[in-house]
C-alpha atoms as a PDB file:
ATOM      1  CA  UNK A   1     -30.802  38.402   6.643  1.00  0.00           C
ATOM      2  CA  UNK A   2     -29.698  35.201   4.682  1.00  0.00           C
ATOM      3  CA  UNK A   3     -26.097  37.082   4.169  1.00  0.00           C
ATOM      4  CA  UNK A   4     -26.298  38.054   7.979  1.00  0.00           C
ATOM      5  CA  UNK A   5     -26.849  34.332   8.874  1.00  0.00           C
ATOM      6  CA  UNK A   6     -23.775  32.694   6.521  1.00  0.00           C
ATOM      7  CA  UNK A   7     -21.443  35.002   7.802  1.00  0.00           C
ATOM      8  CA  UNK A   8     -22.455  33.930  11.462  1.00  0.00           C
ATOM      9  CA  UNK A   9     -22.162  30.528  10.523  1.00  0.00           C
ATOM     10  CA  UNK A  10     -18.073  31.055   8.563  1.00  0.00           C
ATOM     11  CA  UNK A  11     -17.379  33.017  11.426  1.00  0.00           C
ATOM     12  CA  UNK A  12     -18.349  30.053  13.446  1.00  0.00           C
ATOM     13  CA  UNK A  13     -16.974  27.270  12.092  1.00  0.00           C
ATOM     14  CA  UNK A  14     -13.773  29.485  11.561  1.00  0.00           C
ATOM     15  CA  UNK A  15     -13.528  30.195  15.752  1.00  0.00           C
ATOM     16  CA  UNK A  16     -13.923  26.331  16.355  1.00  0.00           C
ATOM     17  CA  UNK A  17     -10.482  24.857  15.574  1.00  0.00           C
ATOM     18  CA  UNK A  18     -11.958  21.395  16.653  1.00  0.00           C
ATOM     19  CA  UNK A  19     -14.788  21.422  14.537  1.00  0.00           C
ATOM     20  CA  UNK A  20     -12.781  22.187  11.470  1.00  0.00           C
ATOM     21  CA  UNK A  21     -10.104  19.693  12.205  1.00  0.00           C
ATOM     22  CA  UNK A  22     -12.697  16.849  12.924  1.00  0.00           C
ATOM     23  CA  UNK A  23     -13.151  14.290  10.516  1.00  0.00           C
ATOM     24  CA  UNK A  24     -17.063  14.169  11.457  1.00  0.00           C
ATOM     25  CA  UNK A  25     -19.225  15.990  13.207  1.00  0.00           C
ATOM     26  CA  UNK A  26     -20.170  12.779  15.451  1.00  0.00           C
ATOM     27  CA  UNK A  27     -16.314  13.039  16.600  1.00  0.00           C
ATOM     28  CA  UNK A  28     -16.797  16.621  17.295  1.00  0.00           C
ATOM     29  CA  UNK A  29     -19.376  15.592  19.581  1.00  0.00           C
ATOM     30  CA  UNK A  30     -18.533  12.451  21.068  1.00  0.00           C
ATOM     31  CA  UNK A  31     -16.537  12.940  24.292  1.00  0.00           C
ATOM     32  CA  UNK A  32     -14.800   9.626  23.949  1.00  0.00           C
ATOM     33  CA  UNK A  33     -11.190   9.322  24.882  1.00  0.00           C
ATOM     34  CA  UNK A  34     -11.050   5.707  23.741  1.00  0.00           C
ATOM     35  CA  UNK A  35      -9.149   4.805  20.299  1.00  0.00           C
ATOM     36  CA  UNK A  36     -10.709   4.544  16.692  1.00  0.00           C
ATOM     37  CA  UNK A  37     -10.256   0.970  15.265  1.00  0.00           C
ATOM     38  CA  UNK A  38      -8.878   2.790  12.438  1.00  0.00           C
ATOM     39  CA  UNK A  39      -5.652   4.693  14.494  1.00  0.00           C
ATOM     40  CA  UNK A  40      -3.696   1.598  14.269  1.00  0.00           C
ATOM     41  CA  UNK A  41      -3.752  -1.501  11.584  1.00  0.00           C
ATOM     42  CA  UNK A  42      -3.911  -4.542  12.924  1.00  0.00           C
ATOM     43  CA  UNK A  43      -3.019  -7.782  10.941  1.00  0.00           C
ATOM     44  CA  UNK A  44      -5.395  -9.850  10.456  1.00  0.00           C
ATOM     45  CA  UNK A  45      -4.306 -13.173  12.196  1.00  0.00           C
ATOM     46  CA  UNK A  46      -3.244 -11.208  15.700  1.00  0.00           C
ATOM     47  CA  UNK A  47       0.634 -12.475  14.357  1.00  0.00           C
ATOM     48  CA  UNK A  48       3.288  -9.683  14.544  1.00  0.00           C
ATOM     49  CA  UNK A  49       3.792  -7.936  10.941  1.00  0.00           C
ATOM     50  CA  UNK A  50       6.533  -9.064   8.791  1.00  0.00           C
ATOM     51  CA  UNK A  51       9.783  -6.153   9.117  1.00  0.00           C
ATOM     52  CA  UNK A  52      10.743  -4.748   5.974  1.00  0.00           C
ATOM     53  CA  UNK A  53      13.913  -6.228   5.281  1.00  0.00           C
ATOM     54  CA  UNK A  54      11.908  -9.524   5.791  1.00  0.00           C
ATOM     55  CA  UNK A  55       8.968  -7.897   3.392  1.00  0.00           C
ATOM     56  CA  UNK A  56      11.629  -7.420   1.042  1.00  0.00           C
ATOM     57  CA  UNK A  57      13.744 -10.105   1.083  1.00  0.00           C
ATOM     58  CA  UNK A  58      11.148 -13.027   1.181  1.00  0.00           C
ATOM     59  CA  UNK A  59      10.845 -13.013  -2.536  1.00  0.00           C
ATOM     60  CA  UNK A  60      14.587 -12.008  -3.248  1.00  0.00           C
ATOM     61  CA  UNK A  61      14.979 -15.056  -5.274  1.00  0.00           C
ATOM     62  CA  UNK A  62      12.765 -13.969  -7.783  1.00  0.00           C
ATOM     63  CA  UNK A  63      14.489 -10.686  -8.000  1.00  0.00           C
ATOM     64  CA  UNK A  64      16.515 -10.066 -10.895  1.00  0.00           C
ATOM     65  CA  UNK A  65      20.453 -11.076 -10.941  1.00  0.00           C
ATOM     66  CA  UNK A  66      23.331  -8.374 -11.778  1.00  0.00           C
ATOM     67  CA  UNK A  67      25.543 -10.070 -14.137  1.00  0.00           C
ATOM     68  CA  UNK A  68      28.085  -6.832 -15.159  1.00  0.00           C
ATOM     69  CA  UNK A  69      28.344  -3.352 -14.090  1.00  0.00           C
ATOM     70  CA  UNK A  70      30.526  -0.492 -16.343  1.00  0.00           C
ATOM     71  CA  UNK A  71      31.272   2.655 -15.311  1.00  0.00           C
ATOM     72  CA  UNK A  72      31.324   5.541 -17.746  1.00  0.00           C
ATOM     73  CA  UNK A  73      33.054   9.271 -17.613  1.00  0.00           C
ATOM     74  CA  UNK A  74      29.266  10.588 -16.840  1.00  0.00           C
ATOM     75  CA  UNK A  75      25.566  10.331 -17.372  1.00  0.00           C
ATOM     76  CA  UNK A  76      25.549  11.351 -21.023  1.00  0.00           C
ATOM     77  CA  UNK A  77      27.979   8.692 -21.995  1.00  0.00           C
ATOM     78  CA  UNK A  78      26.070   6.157 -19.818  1.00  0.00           C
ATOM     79  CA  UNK A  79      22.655   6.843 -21.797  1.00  0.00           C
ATOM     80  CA  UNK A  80      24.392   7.376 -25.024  1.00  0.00           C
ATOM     81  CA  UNK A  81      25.469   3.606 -24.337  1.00  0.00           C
ATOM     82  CA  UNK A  82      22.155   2.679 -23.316  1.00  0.00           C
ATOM     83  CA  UNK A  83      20.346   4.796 -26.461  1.00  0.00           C
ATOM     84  CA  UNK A  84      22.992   2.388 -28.826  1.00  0.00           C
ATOM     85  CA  UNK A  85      22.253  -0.981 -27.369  1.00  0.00           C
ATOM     86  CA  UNK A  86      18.566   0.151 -27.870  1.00  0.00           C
ATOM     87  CA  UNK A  87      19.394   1.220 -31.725  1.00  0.00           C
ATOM     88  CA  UNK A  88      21.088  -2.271 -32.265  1.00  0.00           C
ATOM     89  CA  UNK A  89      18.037  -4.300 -30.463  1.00  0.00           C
ATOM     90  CA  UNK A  90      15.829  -3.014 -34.018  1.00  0.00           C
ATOM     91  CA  UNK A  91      18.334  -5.022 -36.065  1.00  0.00           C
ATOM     92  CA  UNK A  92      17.705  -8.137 -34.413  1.00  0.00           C
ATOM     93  CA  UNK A  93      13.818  -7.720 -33.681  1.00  0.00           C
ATOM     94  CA  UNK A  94      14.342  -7.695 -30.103  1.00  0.00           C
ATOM     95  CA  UNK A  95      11.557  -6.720 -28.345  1.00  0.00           C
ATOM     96  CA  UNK A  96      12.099  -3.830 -26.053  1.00  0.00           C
ATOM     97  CA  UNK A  97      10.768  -1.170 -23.587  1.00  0.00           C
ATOM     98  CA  UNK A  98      12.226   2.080 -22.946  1.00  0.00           C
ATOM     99  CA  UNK A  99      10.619   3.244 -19.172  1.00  0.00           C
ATOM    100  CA  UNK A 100      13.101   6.113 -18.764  1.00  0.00           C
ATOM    101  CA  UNK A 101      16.119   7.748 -20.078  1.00  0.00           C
ATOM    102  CA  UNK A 102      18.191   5.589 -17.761  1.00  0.00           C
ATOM    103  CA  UNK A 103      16.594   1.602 -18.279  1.00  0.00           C
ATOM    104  CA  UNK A 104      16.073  -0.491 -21.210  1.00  0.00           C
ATOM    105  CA  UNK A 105      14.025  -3.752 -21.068  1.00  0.00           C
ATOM    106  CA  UNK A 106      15.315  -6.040 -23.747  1.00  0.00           C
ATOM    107  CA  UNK A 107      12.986  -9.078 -24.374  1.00  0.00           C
ATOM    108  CA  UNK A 108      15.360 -12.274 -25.506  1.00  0.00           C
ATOM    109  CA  UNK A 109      13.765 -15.452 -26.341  1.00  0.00           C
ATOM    110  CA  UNK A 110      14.272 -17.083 -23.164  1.00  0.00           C
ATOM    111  CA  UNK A 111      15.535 -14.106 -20.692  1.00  0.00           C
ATOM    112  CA  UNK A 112      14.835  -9.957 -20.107  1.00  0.00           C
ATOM    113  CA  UNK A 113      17.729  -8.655 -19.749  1.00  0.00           C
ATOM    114  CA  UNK A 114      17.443  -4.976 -17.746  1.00  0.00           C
ATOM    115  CA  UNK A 115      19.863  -2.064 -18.556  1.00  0.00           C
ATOM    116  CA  UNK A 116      19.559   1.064 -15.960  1.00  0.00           C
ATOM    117  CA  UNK A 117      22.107   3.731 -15.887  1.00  0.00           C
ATOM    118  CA  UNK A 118      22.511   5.301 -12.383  1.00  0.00           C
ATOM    119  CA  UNK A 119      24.859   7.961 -12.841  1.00  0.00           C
ATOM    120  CA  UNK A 120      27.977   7.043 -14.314  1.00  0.00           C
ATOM    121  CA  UNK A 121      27.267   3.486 -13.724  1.00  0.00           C
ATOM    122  CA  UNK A 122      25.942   0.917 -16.089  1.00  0.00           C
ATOM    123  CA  UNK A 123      23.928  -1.797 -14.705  1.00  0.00           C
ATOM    124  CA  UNK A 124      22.795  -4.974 -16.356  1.00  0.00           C
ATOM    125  CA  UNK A 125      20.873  -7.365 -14.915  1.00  0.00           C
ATOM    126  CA  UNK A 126      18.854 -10.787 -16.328  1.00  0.00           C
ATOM    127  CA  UNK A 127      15.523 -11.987 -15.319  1.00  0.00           C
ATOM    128  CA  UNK A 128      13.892 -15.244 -16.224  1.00  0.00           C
ATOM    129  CA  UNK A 129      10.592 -13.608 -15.702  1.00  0.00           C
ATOM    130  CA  UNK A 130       9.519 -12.582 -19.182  1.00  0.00           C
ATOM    131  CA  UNK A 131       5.819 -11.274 -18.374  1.00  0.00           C
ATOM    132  CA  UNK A 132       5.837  -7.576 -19.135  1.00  0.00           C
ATOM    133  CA  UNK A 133       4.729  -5.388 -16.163  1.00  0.00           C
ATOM    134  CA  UNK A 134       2.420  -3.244 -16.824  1.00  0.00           C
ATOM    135  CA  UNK A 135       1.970   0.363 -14.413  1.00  0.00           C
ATOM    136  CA  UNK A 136       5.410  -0.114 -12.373  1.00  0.00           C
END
């Protein structure tokens, strides 16, 4: 009887599309047409939102600034370049942080410079910022 009764109710559930794609079963229920406060964010001071070029770019001073770009044959030269100016940064005690194959953080006593190799392409860029991000 119990196995009789839990396949009714599967069966059930399985037949309602509506039910299952609910997110409650008082929105199952309610016949409301109206919108959820939670379908659309609003800001919080009724102001439009900023876009995001103007997210972006608000801070863009703070950003870090390109000083020299070298292109190489391919990506294994590129990182090979990268994977030497990383081997000459333990001569010097340089402090530094390898997040990927393709960028090196070098810590300098009053700059970071950032190596990232996109492709073929060697960027370096310095930063004045010297706190060390943590988790991105």
């Amino acid at each position: 009887m119990k196995s009789l009764l839990t396949v009714w109710i599967v069966s059930l559930l399985l037949s309602l599309p509506n039910l299952v794609y609910s997110q409650s079963l008082r929105e199952f229920f309610s016949n409301r047409t109206e919108l959820n406060r939670d379908d659309f964010p609003e800001t919080l001071d009724g102001a439009e939102e900023l876009s995001f070029d103007e997210m972006i770019c608000k801070d863009k001073e703070l950003f870090p600034k390109k000083i020299y770009s070298k292109k190489y044959a391919n990506f294994v030269d590129c990182k090979y370049n990268l994977d030497r100016i990383q081997k000459a940064s333990y001569v010097d005690l340089t402090f530094r942080i390898r997040w990927d194959n393709d960028r090196l953080d070098l810590y300098r006593p009053n700059l970071r410079e950032i190596f990232i190799c996109d492709q073929e392409e060697m960027s370096v860029y310095e930063h004045e910022e010297k706190k060390i991000q943590i988790g991105g």
